[in-house]
C-alpha atoms as a PDB file:
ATOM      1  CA  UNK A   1       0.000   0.000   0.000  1.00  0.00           C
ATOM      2  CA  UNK A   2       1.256   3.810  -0.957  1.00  0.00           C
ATOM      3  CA  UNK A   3      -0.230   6.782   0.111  1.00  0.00           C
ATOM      4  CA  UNK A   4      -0.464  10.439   0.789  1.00  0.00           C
ATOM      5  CA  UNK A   5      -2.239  12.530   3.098  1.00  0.00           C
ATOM      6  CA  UNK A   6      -4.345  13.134   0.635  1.00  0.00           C
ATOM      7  CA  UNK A   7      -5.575   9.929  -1.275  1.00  0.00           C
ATOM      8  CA  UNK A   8      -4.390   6.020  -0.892  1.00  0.00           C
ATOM      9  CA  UNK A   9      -3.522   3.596  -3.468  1.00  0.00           C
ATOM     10  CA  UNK A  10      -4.545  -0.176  -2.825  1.00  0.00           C
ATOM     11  CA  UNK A  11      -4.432  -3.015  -5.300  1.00  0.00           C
ATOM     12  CA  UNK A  12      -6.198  -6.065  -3.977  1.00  0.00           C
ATOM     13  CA  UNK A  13      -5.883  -8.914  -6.779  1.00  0.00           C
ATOM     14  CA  UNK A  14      -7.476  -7.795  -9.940  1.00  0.00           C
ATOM     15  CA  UNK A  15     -11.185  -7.735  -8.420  1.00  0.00           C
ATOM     16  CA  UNK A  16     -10.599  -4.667  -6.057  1.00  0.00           C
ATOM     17  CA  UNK A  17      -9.002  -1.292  -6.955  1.00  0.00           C
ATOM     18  CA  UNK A  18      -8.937   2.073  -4.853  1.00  0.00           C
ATOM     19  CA  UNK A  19      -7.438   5.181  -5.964  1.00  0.00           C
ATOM     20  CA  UNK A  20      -9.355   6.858  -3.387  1.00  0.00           C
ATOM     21  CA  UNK A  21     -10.277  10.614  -1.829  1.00  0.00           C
ATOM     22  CA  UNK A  22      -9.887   9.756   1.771  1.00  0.00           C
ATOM     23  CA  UNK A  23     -13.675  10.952   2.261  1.00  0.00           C
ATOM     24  CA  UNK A  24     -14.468   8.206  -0.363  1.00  0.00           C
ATOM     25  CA  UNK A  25     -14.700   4.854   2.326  1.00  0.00           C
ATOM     26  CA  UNK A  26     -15.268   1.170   0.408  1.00  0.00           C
ATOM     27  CA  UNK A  27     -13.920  -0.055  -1.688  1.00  0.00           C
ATOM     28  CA  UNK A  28     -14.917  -0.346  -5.493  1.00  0.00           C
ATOM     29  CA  UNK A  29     -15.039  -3.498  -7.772  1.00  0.00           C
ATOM     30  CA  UNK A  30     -13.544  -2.949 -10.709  1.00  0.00           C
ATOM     31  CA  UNK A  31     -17.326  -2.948 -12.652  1.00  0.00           C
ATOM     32  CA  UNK A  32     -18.317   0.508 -10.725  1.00  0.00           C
ATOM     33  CA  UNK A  33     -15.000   2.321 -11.608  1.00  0.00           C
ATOM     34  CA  UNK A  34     -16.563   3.817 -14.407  1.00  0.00           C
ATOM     35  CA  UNK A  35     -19.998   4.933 -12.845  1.00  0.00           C
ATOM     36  CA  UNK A  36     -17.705   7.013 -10.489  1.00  0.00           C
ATOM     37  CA  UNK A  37     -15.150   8.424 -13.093  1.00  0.00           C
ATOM     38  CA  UNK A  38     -18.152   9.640 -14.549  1.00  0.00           C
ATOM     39  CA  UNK A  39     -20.025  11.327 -11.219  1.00  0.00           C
ATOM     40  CA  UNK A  40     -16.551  12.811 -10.740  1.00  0.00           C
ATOM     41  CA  UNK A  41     -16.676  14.169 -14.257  1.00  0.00           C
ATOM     42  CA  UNK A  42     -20.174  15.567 -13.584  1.00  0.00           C
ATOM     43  CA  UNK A  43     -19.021  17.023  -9.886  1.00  0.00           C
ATOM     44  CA  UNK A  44     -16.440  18.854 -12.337  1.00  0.00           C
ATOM     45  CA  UNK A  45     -18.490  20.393 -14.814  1.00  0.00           C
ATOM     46  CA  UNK A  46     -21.699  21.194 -11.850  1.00  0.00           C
ATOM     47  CA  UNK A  47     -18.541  23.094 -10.088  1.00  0.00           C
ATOM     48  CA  UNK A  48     -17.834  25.274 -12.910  1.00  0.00           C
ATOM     49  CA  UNK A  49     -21.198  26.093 -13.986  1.00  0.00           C
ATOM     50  CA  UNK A  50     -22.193  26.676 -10.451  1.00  0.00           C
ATOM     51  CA  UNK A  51     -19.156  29.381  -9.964  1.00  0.00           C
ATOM     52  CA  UNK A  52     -19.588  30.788 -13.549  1.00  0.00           C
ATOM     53  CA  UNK A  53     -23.448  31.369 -12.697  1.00  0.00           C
ATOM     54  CA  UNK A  54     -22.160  33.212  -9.110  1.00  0.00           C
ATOM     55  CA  UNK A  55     -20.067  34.890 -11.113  1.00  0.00           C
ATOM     56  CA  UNK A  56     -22.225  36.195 -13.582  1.00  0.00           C
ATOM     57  CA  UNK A  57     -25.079  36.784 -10.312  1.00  0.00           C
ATOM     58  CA  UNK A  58     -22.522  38.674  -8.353  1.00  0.00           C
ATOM     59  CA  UNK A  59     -20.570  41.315 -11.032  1.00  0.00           C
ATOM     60  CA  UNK A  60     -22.843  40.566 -14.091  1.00  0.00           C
ATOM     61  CA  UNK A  61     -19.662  38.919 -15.983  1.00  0.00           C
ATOM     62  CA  UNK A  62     -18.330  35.756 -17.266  1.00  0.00           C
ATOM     63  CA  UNK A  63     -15.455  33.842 -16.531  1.00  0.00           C
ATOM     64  CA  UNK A  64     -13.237  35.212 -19.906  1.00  0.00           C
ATOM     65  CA  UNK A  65     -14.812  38.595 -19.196  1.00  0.00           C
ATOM     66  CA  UNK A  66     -13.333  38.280 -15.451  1.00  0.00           C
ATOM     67  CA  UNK A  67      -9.681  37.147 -16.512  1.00  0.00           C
ATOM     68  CA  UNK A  68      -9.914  39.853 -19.348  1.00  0.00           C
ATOM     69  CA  UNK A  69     -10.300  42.193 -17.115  1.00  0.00           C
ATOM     70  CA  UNK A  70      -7.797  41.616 -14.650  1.00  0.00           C
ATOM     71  CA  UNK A  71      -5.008  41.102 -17.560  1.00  0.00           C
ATOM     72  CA  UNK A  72      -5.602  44.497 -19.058  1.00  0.00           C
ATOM     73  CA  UNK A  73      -5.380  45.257 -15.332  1.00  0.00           C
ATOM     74  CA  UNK A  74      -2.336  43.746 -15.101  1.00  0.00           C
ATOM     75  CA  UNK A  75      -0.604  44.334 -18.207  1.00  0.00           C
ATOM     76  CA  UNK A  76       1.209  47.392 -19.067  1.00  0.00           C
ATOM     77  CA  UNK A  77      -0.018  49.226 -21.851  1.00  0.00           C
ATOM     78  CA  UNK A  78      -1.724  46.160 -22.993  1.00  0.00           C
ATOM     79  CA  UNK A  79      -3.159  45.901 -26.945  1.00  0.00           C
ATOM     80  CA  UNK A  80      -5.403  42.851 -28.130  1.00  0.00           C
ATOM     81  CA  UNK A  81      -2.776  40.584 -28.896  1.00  0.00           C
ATOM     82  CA  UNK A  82      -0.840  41.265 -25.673  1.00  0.00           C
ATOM     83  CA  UNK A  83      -4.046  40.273 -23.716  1.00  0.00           C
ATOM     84  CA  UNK A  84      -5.139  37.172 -26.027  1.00  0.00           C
ATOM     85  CA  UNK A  85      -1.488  35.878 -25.292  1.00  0.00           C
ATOM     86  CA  UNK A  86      -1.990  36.862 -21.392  1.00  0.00           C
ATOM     87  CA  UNK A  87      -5.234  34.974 -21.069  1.00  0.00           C
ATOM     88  CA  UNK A  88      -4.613  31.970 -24.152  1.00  0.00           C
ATOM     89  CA  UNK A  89      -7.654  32.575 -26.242  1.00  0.00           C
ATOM     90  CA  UNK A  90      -7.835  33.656 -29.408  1.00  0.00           C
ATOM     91  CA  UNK A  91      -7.211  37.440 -31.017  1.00  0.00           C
ATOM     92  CA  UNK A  92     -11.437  36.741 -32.503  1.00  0.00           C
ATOM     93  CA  UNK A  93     -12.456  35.762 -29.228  1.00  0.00           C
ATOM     94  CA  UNK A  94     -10.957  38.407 -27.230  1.00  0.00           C
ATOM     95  CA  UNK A  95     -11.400  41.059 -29.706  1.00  0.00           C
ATOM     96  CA  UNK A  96     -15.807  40.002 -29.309  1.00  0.00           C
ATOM     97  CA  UNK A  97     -15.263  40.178 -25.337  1.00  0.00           C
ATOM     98  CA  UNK A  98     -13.832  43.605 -25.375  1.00  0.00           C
ATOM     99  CA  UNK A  99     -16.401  44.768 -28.103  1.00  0.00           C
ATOM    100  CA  UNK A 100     -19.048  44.192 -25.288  1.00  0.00           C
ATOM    101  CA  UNK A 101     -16.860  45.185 -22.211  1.00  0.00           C
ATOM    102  CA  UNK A 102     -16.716  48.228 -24.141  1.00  0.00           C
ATOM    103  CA  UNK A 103     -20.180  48.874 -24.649  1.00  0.00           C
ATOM    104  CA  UNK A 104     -20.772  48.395 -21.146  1.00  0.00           C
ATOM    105  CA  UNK A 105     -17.994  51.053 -20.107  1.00  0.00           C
ATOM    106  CA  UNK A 106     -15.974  48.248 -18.886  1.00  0.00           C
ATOM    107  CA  UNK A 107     -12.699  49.099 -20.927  1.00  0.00           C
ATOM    108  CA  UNK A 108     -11.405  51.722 -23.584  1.00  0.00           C
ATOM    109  CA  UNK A 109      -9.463  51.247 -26.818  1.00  0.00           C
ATOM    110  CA  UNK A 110      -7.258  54.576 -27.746  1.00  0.00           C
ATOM    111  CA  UNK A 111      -4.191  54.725 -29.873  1.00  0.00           C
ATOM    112  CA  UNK A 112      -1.056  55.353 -28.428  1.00  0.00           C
ATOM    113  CA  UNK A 113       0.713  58.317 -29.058  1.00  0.00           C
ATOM    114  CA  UNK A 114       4.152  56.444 -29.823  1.00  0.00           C
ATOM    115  CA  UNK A 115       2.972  54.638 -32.657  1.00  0.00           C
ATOM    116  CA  UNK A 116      -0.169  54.818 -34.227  1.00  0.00           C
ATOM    117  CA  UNK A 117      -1.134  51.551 -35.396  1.00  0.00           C
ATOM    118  CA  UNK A 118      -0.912  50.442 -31.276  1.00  0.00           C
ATOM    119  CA  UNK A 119      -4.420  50.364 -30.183  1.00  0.00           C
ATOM    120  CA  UNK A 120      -4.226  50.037 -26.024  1.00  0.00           C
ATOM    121  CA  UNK A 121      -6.704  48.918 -24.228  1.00  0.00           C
ATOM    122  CA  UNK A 122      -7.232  50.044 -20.408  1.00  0.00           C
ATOM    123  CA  UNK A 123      -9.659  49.761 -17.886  1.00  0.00           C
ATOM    124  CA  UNK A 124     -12.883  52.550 -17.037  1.00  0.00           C
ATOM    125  CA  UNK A 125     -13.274  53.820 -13.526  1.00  0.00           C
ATOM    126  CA  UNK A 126     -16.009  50.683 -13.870  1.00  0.00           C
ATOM    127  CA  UNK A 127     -13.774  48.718 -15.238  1.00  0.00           C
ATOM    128  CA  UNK A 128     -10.827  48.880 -12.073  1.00  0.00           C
ATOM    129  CA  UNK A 129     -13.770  48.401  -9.427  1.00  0.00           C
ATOM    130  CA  UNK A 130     -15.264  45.396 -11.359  1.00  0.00           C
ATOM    131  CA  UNK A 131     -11.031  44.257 -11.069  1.00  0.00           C
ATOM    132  CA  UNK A 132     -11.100  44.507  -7.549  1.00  0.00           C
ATOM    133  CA  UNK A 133     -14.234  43.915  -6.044  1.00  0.00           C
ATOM    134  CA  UNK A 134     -15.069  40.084  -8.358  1.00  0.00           C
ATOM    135  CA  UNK A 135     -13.973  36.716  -7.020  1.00  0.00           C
ATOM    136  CA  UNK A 136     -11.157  34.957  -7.600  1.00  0.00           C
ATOM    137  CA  UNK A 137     -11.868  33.241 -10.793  1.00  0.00           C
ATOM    138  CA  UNK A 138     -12.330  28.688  -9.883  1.00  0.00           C
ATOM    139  CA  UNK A 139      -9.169  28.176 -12.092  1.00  0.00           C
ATOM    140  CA  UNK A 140      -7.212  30.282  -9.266  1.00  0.00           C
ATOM    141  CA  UNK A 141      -8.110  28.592  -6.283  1.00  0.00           C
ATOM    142  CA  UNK A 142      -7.667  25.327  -8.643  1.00  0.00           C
ATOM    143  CA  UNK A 143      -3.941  26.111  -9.567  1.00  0.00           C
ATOM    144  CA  UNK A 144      -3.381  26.985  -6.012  1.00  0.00           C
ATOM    145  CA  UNK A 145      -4.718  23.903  -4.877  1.00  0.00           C
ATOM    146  CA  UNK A 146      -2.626  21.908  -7.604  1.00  0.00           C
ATOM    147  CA  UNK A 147       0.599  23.471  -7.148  1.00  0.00           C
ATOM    148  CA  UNK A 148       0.477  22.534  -3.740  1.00  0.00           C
ATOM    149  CA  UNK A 149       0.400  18.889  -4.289  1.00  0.00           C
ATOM    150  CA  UNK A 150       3.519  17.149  -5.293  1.00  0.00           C
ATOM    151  CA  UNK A 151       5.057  16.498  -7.658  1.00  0.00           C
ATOM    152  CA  UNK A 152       3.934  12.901  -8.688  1.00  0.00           C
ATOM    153  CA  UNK A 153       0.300  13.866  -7.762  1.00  0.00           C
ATOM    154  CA  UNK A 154       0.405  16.678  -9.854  1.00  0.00           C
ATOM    155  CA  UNK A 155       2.108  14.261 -12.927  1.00  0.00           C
ATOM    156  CA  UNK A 156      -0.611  11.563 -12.215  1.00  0.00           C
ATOM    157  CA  UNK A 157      -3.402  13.759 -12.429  1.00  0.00           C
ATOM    158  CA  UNK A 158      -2.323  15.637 -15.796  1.00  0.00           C
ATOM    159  CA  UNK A 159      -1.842  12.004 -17.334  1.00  0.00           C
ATOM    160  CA  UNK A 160      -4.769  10.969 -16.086  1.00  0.00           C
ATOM    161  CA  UNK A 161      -7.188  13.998 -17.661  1.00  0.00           C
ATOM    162  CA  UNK A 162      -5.196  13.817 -20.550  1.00  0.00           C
ATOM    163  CA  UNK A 163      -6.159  10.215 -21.165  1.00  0.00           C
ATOM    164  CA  UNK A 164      -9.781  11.233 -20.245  1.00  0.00           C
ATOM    165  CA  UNK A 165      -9.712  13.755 -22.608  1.00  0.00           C
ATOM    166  CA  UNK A 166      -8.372  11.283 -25.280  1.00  0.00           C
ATOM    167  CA  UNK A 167     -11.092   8.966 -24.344  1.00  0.00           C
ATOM    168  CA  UNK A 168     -13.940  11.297 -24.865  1.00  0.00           C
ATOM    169  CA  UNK A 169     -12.578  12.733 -28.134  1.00  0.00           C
ATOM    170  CA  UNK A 170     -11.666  15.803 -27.202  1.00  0.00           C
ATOM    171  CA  UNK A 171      -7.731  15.532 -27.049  1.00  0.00           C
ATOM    172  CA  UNK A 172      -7.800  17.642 -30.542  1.00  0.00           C
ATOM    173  CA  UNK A 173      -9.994  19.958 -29.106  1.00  0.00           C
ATOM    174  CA  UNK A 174      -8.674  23.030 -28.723  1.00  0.00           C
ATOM    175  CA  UNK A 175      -8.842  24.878 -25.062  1.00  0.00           C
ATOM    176  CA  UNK A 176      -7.963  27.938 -22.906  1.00  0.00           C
ATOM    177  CA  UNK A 177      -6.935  27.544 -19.752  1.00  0.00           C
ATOM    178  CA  UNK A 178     -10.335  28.477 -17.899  1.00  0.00           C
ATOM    179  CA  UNK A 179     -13.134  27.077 -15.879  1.00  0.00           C
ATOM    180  CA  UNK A 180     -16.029  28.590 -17.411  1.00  0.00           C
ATOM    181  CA  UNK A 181     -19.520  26.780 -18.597  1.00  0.00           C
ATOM    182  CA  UNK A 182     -19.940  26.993 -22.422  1.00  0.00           C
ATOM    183  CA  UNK A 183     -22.655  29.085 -22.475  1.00  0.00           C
ATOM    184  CA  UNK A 184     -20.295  31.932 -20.599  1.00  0.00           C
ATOM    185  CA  UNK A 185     -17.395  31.965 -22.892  1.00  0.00           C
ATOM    186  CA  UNK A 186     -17.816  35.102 -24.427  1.00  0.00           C
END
């Protein structure tokens, strides 16, 4: 038997398997391993949606809105492709998010002075009190979370999602780094 504070590893034969959270107690036969990769898989997604919907209850914004925001924030003198780069998505996807954070007085677009084909982007009054008064977006507590485990744990669990992904098709699929539900995207 191996184990961690945080999740044990028994092999029993080739009947009995745990790869546990301690607050999970029996163990499985190997027939119900997939019913609970799945209800883990649904605990994921219900966790997103559920912070993406507080999210869009508490500040009226969505998850790539959010992380938007706090890059331009961030960011020095920031133009579109400085921000898509910040945030991974794509110069047409952030380019229709700050088309509607501008027409909600979120953000402005003016040319700098320097050089004229620049087009900055920076934050309203709005815009900086949206920055710091929203939650911390779910893939921030995540990555804290993960970076705190070690090393193997954090190896075993990419592998693992990556084969998950592979397994449902969507290993070609091509994602940002973001917890958001796909209706809140953009």
């Amino acid at each position: 038997m191996t184990g961690s504070k945080r999740f044990q590893l028994n092999t029993l034969g080739s009947k009995y398997y745990t790869c546990l959270p301690l607050r999970m107690t029996r163990t499985m036969q190997k027939g119900d391993l997939p019913d609970h990769v799945l209800v883990a898989l649904r605990r994921i997604i219900r966790a997103t949606d559920l912070h993406s919907r507080q999210l869009g209850k508490k500040t009226g914004l969505t998850t790539p809105q959010l992380v938007i925001i706090q890059a331009v924030g961030d960011l020095k003198d920031p133009t579109v492709s400085d921000i898509a780069k910040a945030v991974s998505l794509s110069l047409a996807t952030v380019t229709t998010i700050l088309n509607r954070l501008e027409r909600n007085g979120v953000i402005n677009r003016v040319r700098s002075s320097v050089d004229r084909r620049r087009v900055i982007v920076t934050l309203t009054e709005e815009g900086q009190d949206l920055k710091r008064s929203a939650p911390k977006p779910l893939q921030d507590s995540f990555v804290d979370r993960f970076t705190s485990l070690e090393s193997w744990e954090q190896h075993l669990i990419v592998a693992s999602l990556e084969r998950v992904a592979a397994m449902m098709d969507a290993d070609d699929l091509d994602a940002a780094p973001l917890l958001a539900s796909g209706d809140s995207v953009i």
